[in-house]
N, C-alpha and C. Protein backbone atom coordinates (compact mmCIF):
# COMPACT_ATOMS: atom_id res chain seq x y z
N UNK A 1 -8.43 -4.54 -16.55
CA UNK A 1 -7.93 -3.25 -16.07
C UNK A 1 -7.75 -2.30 -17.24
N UNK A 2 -8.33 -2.59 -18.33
CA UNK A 2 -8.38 -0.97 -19.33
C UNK A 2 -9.29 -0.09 -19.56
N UNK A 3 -10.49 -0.62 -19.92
CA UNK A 3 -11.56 0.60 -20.58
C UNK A 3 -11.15 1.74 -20.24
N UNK A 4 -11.24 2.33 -21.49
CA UNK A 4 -11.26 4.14 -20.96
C UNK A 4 -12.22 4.97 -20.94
N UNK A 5 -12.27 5.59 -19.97
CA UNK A 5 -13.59 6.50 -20.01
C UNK A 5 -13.39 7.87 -21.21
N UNK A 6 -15.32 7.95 -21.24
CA UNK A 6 -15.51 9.59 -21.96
C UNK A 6 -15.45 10.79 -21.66
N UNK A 7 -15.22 10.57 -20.59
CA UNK A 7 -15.33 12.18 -19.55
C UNK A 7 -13.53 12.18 -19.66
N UNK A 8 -13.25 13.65 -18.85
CA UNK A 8 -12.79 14.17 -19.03
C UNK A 8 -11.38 13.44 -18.17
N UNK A 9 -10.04 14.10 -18.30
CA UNK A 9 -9.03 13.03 -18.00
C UNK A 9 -8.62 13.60 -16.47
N UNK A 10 -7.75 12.97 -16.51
CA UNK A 10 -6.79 13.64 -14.94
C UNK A 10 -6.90 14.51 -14.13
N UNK A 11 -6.17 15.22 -14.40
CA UNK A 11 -5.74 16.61 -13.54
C UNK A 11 -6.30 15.76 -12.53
N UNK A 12 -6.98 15.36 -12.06
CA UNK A 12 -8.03 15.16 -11.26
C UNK A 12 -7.90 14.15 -10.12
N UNK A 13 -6.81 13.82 -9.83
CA UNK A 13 -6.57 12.68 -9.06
C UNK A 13 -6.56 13.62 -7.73
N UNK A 14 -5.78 14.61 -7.66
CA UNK A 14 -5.98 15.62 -6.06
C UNK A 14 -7.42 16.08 -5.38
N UNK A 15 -8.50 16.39 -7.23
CA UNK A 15 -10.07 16.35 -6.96
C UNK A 15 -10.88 15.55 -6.34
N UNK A 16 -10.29 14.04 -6.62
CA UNK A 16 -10.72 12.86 -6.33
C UNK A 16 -9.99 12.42 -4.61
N UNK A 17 -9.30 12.89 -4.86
CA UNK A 17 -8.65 12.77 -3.11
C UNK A 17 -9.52 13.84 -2.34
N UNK A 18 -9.60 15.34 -2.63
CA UNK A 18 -10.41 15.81 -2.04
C UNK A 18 -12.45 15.18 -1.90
N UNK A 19 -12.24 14.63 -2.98
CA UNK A 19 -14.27 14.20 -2.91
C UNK A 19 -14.00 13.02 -1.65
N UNK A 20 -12.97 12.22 -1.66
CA UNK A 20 -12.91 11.08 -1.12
C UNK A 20 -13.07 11.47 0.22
N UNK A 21 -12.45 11.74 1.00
CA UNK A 21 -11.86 12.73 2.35
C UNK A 21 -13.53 13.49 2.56
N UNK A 22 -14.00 14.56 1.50
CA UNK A 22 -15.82 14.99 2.31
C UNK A 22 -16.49 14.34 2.50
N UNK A 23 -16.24 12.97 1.62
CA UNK A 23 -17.35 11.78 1.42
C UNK A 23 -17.56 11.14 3.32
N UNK A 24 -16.11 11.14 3.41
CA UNK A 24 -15.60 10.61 4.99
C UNK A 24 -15.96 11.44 5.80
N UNK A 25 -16.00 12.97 5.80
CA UNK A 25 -15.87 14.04 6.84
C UNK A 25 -17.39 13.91 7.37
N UNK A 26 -17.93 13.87 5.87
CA UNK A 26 -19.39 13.88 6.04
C UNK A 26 -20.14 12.84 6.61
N UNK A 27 -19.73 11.42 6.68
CA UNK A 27 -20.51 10.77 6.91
C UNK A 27 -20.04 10.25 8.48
N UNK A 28 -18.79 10.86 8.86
CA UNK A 28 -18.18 11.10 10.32
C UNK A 28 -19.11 12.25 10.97
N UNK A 29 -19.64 13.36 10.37
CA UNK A 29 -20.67 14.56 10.88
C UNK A 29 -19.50 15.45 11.74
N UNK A 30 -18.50 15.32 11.10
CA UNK A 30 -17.56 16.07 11.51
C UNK A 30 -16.94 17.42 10.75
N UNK A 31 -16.00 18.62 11.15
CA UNK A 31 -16.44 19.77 10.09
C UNK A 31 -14.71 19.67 10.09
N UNK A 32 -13.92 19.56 8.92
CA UNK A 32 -12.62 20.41 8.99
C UNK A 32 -12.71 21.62 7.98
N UNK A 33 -11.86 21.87 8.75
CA UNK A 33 -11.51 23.24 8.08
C UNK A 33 -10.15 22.94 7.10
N UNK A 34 -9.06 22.42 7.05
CA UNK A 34 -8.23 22.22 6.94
C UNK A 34 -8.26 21.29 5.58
N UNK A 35 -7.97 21.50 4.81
CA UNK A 35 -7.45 20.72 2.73
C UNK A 35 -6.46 19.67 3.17
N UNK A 36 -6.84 18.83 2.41
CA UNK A 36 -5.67 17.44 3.05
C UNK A 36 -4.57 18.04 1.93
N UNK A 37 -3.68 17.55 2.59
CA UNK A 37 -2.18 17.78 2.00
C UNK A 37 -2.07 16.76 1.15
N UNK A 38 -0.81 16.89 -0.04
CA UNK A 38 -0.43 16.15 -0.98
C UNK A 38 0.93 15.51 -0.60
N UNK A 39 0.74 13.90 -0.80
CA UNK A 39 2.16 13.30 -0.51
C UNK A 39 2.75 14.16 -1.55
N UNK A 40 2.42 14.30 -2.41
CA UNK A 40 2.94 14.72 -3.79
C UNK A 40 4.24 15.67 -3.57
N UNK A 41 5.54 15.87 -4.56
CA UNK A 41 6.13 16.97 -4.90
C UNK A 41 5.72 18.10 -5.12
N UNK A 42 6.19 19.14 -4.75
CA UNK A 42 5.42 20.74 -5.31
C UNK A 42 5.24 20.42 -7.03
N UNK A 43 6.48 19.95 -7.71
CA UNK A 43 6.51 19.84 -8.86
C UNK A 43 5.46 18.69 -9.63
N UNK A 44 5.20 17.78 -8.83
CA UNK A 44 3.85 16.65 -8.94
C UNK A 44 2.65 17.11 -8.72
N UNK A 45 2.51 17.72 -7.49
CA UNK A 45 1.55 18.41 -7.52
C UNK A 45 0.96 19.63 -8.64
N UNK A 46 1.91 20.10 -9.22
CA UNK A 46 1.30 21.19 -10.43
C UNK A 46 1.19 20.90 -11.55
N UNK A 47 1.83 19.53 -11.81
CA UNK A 47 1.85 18.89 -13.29
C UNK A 47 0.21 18.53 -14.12
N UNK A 48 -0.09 18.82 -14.60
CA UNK A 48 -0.90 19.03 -15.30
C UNK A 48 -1.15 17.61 -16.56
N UNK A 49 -2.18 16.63 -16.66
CA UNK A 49 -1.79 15.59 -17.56
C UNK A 49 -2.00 16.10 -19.51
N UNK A 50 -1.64 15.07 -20.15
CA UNK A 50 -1.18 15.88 -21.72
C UNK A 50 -2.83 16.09 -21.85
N UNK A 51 -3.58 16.96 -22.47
CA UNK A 51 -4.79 17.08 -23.05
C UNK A 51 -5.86 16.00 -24.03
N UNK A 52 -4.33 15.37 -24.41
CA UNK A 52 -4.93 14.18 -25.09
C UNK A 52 -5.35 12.47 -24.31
N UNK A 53 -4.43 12.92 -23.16
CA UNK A 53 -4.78 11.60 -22.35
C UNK A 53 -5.95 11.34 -21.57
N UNK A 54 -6.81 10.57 -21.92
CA UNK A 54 -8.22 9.95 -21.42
C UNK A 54 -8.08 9.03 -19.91
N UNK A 55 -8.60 9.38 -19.42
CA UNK A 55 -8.47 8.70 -17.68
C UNK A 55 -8.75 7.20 -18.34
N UNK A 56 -8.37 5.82 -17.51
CA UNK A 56 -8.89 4.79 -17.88
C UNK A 56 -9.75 4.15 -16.63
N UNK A 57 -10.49 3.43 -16.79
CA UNK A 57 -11.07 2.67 -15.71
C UNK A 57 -10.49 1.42 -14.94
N UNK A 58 -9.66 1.62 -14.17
CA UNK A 58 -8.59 0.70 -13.26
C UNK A 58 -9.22 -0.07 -12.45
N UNK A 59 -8.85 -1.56 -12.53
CA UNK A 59 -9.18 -2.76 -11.40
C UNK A 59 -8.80 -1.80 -9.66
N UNK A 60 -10.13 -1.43 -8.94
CA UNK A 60 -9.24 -1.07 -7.77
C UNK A 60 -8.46 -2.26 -7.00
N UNK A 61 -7.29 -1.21 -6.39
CA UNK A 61 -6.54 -2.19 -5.36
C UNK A 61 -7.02 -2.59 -4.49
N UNK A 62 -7.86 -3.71 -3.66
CA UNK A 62 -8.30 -4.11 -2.94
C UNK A 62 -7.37 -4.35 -1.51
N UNK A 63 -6.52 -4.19 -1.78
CA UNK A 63 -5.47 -4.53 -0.21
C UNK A 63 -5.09 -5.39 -0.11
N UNK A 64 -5.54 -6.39 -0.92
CA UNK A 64 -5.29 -8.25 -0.26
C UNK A 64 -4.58 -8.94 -1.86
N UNK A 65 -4.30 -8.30 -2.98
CA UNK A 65 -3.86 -9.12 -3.62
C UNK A 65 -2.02 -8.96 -3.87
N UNK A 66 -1.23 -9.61 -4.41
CA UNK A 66 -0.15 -9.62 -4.55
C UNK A 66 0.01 -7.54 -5.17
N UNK A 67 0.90 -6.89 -4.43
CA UNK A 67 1.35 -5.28 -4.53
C UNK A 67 1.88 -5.64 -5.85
N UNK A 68 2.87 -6.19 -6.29
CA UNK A 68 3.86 -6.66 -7.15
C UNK A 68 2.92 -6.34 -8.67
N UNK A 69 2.09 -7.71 -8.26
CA UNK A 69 1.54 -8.15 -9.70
C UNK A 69 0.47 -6.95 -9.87
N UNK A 70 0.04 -6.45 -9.00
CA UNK A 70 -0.64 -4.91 -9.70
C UNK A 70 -0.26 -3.84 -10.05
N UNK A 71 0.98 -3.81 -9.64
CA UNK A 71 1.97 -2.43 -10.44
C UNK A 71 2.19 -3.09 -11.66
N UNK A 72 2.37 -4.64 -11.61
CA UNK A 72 2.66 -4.84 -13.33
C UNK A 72 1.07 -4.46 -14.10
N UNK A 73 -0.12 -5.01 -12.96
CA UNK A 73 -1.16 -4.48 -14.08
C UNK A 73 -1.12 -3.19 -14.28
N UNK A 74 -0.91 -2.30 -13.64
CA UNK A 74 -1.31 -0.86 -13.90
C UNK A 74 -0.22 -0.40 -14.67
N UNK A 75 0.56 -0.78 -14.79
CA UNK A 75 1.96 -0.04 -15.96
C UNK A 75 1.67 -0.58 -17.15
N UNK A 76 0.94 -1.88 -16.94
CA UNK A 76 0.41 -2.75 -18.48
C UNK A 76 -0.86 -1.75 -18.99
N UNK A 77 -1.40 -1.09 -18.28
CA UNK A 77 -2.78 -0.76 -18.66
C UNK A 77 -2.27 0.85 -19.08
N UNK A 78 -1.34 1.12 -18.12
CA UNK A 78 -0.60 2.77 -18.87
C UNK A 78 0.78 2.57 -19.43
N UNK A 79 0.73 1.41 -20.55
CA UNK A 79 1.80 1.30 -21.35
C UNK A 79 2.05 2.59 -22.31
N UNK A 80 0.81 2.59 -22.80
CA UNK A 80 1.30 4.00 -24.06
C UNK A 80 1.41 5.31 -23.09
N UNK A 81 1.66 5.34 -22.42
CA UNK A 81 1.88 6.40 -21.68
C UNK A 81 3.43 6.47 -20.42
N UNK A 82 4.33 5.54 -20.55
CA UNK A 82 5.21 5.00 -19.75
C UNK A 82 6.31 5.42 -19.42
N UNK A 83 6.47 6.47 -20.46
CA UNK A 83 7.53 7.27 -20.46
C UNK A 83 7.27 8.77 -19.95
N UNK A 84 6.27 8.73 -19.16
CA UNK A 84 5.84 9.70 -18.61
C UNK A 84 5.51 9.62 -17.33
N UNK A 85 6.51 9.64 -16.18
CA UNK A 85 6.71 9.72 -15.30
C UNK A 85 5.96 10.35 -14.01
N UNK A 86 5.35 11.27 -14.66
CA UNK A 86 4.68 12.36 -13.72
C UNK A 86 3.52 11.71 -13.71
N UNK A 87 2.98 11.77 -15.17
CA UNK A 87 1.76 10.66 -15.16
C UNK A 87 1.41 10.00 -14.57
N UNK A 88 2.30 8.95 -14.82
CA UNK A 88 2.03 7.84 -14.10
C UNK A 88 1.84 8.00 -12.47
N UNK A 89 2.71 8.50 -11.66
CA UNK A 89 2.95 9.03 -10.03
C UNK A 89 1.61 9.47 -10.01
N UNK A 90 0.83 10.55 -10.82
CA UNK A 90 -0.32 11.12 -10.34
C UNK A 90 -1.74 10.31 -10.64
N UNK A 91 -1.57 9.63 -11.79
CA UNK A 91 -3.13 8.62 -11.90
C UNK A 91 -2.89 7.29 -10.57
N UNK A 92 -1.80 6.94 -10.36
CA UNK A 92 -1.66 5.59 -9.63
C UNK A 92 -2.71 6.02 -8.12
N UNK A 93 -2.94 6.92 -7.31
CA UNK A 93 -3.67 6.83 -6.02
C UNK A 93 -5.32 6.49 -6.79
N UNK A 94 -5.73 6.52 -8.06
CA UNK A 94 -6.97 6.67 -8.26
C UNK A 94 -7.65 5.40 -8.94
N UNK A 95 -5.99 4.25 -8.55
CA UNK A 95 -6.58 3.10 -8.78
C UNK A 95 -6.82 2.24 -6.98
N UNK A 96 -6.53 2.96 -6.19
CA UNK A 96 -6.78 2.90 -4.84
C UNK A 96 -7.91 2.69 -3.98
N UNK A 97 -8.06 1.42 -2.97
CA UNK A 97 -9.43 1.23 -2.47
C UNK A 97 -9.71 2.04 -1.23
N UNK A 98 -10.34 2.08 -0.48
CA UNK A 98 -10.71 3.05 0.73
C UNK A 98 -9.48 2.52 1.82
N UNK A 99 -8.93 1.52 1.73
CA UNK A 99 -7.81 1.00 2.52
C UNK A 99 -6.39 1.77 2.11
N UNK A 100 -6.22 1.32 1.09
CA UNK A 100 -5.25 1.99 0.37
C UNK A 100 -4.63 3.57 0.21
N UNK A 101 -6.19 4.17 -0.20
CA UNK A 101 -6.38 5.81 0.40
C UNK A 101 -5.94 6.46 1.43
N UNK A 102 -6.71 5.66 2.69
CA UNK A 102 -6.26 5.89 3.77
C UNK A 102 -4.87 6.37 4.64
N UNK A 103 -3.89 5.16 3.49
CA UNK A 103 -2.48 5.05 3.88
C UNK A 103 -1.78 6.08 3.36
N UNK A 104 -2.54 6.75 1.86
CA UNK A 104 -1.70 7.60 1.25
C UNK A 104 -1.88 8.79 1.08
N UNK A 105 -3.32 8.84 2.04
CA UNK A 105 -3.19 10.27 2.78
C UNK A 105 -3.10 10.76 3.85
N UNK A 106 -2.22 9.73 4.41
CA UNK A 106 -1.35 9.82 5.51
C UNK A 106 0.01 10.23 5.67
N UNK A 107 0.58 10.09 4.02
CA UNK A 107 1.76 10.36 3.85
C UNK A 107 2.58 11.33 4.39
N UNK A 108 3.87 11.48 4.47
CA UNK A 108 4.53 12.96 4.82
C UNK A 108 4.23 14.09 3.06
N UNK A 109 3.94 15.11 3.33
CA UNK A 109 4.29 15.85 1.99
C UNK A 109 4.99 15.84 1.65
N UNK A 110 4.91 15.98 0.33
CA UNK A 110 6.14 16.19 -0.62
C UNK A 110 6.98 14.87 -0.61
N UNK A 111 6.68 13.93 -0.10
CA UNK A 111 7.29 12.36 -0.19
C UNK A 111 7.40 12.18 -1.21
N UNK A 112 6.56 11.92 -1.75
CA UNK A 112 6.50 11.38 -3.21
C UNK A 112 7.19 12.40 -4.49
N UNK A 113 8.59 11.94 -5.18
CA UNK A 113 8.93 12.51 -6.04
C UNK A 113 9.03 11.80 -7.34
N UNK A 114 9.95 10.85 -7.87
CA UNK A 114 9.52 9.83 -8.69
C UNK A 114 9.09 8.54 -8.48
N UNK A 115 8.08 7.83 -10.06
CA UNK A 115 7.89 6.74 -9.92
C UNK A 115 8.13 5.37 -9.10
N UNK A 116 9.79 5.43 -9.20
CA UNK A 116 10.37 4.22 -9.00
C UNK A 116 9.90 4.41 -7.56
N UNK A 117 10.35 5.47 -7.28
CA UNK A 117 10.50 5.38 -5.56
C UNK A 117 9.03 5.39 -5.36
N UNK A 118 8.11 5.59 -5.40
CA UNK A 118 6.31 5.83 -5.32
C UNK A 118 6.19 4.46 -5.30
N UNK A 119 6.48 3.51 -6.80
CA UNK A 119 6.11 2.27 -6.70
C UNK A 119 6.78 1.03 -5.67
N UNK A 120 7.72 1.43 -5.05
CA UNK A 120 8.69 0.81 -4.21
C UNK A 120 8.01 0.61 -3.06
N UNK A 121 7.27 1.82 -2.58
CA UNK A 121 6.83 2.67 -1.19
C UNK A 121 5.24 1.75 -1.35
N UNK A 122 4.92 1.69 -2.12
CA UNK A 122 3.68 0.90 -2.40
C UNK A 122 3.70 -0.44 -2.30
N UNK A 123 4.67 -0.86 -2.67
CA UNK A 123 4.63 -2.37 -2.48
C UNK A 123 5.28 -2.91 -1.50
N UNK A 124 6.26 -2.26 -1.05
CA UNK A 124 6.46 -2.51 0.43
C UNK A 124 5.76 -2.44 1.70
N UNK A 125 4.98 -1.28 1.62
CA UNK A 125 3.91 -0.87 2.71
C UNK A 125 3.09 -2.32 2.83
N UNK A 126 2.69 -2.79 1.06
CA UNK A 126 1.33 -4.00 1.19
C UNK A 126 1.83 -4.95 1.18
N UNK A 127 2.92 -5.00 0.98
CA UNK A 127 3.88 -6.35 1.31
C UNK A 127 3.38 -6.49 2.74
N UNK A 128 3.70 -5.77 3.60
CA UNK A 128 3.95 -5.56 5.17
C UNK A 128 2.47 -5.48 5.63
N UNK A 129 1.59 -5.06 4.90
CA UNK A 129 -0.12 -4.82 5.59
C UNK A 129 -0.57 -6.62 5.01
N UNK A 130 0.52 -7.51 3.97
CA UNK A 130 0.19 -8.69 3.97
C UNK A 130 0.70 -9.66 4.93
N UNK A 131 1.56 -9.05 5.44
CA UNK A 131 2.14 -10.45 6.55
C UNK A 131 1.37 -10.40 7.55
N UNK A 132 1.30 -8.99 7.97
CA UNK A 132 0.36 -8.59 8.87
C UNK A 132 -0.62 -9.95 9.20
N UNK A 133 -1.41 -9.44 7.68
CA UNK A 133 -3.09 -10.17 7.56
C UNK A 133 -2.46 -11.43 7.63
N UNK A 134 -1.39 -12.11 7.14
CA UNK A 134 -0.99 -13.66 7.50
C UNK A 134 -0.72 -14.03 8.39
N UNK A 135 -0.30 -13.20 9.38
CA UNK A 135 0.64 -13.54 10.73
C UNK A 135 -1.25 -13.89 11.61
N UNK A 136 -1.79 -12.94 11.43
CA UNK A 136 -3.01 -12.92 11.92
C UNK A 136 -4.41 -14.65 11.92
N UNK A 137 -3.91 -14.81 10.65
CA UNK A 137 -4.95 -15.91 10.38
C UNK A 137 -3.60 -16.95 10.91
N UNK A 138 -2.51 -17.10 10.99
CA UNK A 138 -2.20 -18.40 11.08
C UNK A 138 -2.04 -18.63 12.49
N UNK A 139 -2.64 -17.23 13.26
CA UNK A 139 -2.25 -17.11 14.65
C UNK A 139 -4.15 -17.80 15.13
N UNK A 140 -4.41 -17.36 14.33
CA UNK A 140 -5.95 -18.17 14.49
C UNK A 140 -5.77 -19.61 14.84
N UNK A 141 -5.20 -19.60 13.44
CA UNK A 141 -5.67 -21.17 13.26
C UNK A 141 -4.38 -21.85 14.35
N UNK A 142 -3.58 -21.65 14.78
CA UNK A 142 -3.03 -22.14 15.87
C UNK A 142 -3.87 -22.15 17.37
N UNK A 143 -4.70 -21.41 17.45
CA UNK A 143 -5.78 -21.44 18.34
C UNK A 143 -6.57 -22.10 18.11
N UNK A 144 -6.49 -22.46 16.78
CA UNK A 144 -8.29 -23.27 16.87
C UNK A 144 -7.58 -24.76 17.02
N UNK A 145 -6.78 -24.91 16.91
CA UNK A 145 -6.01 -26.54 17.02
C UNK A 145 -4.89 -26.60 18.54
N UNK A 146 -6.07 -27.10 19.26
CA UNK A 146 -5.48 -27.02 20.38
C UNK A 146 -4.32 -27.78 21.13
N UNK A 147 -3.99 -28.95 20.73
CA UNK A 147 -3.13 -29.36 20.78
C UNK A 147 -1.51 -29.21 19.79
N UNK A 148 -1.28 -27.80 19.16
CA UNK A 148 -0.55 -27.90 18.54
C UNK A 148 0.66 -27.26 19.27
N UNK A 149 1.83 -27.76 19.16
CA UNK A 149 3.02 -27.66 19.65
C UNK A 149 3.77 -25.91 19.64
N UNK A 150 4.05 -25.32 20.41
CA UNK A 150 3.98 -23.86 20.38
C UNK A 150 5.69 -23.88 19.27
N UNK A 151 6.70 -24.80 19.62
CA UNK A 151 7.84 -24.24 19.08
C UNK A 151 8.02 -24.67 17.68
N UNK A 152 6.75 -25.84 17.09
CA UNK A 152 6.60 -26.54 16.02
C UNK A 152 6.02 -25.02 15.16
N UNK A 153 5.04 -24.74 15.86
CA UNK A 153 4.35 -23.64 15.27
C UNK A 153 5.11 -22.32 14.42
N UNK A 154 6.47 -22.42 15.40
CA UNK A 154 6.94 -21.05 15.05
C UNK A 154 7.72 -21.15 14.58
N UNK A 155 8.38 -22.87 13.55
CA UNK A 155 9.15 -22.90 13.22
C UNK A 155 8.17 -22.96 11.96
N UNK A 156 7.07 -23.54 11.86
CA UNK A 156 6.16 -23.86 10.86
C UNK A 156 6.42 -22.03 9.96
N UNK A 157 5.85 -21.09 10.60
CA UNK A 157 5.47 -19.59 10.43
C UNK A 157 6.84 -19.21 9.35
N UNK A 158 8.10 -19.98 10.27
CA UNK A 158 9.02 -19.57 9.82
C UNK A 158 9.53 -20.08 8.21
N UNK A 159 9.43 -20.93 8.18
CA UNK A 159 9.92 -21.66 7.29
C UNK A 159 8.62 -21.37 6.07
N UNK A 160 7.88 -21.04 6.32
CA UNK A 160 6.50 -20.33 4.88
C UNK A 160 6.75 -19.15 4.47
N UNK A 161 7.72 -18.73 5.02
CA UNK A 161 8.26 -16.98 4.47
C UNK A 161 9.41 -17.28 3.53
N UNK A 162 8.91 -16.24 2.80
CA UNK A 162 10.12 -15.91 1.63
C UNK A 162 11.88 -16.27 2.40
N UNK A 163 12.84 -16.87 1.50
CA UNK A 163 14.21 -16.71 2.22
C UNK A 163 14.75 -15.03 2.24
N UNK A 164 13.98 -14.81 1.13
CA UNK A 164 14.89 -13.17 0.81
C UNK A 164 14.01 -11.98 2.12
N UNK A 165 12.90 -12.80 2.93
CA UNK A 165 12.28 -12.02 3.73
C UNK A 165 12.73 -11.16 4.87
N UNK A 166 12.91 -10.34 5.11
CA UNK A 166 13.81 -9.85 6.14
C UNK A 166 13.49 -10.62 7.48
N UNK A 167 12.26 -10.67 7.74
CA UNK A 167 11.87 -11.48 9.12
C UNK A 167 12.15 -12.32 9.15
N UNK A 168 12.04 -13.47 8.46
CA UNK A 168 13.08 -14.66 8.09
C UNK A 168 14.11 -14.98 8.47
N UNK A 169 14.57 -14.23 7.69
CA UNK A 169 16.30 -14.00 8.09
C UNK A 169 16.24 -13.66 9.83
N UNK A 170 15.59 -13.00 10.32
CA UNK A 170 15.51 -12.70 11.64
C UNK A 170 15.17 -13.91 12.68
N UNK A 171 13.80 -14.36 12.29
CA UNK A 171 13.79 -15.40 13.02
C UNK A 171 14.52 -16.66 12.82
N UNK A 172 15.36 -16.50 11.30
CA UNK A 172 16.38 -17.63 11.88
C UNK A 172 17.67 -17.68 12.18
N UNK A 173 17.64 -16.26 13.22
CA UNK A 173 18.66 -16.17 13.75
C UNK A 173 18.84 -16.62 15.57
N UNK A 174 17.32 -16.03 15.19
CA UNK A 174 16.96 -16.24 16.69
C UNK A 174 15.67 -16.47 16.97
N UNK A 175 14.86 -17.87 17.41
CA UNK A 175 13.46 -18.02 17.22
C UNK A 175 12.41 -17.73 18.73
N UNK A 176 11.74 -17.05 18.22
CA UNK A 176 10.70 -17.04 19.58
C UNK A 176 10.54 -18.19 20.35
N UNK A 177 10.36 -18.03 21.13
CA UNK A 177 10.01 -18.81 22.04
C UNK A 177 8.54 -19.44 22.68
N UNK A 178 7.82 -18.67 22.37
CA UNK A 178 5.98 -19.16 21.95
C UNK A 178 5.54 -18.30 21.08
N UNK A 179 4.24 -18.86 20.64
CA UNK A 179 3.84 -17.80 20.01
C UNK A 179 3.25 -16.29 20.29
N UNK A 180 3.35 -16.16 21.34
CA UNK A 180 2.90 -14.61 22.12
C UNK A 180 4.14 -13.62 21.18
N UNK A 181 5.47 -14.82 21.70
CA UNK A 181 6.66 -13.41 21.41
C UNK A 181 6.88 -13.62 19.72
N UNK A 182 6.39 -14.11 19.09
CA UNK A 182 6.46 -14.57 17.67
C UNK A 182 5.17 -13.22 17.07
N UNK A 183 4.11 -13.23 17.77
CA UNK A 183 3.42 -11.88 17.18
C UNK A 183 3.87 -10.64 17.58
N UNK A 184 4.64 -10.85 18.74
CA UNK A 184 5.32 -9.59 19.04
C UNK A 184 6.19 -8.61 18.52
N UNK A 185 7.11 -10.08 17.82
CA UNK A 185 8.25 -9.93 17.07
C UNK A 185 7.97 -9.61 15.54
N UNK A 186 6.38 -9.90 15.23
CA UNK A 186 6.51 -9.52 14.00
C UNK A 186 5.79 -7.93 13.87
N UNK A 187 5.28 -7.89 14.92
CA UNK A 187 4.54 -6.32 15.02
C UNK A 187 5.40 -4.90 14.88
N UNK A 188 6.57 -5.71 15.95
CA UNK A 188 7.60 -5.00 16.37
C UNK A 188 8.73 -4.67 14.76
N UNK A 189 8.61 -5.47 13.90
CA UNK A 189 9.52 -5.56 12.71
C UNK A 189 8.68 -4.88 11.93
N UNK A 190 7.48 -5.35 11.64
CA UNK A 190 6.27 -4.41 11.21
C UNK A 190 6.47 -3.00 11.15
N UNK A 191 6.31 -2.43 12.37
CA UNK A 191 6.05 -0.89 13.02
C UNK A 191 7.83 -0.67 12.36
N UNK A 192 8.65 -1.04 12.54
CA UNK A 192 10.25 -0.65 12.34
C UNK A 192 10.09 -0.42 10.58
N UNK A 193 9.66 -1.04 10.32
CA UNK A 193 9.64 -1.28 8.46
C UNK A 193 8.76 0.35 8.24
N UNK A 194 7.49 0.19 8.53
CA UNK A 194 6.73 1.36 8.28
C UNK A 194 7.65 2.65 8.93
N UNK A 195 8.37 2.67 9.87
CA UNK A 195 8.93 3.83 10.17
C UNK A 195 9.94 4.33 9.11
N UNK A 196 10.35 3.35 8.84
CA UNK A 196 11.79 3.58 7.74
C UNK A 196 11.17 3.62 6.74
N UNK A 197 10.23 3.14 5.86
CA UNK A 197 9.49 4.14 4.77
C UNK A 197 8.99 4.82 4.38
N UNK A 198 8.27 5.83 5.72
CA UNK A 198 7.63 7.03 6.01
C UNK A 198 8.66 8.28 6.31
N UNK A 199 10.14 7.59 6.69
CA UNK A 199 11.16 9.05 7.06
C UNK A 199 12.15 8.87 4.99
N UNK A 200 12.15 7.86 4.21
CA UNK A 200 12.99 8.16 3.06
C UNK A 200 12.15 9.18 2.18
């Protein structure tokens, strides 16, 4: 996750959100009229990066690996630069895959004001787009094994989650009862999580 490129640096992450978005409009054959908005702060949005700072070439986020351990790569890779806050908030969407994008130009405007809170909002969201994708395959593979016990199952689900997990804690307060209401219950915690990090 370092090389740095020769071309020219920053500013450019709102440029790159706009190419991204025609790339889509266009190959949808669809016409807007309308400039995508910036999660960004008014004050994020106008910040300007130092003249001397060189864009680097970032591992994209693929969607599927640990949120956590890639904010440590990407703060490792913009170490000499760390104390710069704005910075950092504005290069981070341009280590982003077409999944990722998607989500964060969806944002409310003006959401995004500092780091901490940007990187919080990020790893929670893929925290949550990971259980998702887990809840999903283990709901498979409980289908593909047909004789497996529905309340074994959902104690199995349960007990592979983090203790500090909020759902966790939920289902062991109170456990589904097959697995129908076990994907229900996590969709339903799902959709509640994304609501409450889209209104802070």
């Amino acid at each position: 996750m370092l090389k740095s490129f020769d071309s020219q640096a920053l500013g450019r992450t709102n440029e790159v959100l706009r190419d991204y978005l025609q790339r889509k409009r266009n190959n949808a054959n669809v016409t807007f009229t309308v400039q995508p908005r910036s999660p960004f702060s008014v004050e994020l949005d106008e910040f300007k990066a130092p003249k001397r700072f060189n864009m680097l070439k970032f591992q994209i986020y693929d969607s599927k690996s640990d949120p956590n351990f890639y904010v440590g790569l990407y703060l490792n890779a913009m170490s000499m630069w760390s104390g710069n806050e704005q910075l950092l908030c504005k290069v981070f969407p341009s280590t982003f895959g077409e999944i990722t994008s998607d989500w964060f130009l969806k944002l409310l405007k003006g959401l995004i004001k500092r780091w901490e809170g940007w990187a919080e909002m990020f790893v929670a969201r893929l925290m949550m787009q990971s259980l998702r994708a887990y809840a999903k395959r283990f709901y498979e593979l409980y289908n593909w094994i047909s004789t497996c016990n529905q309340e074994l199952a959902v104690v199995s689900f349960k007990n592979d989650l983090e203790d500090d997990c909020l759902l966790q804690q939920s289902l062991a307060k109170t456990l589904p009862k097959s697995m129908e209401d076990l994907m229900a219950r996590i969709e339903k915690y799902a959709c509640e999580e994304d609501d409450k990090k889209s209104k802070k």
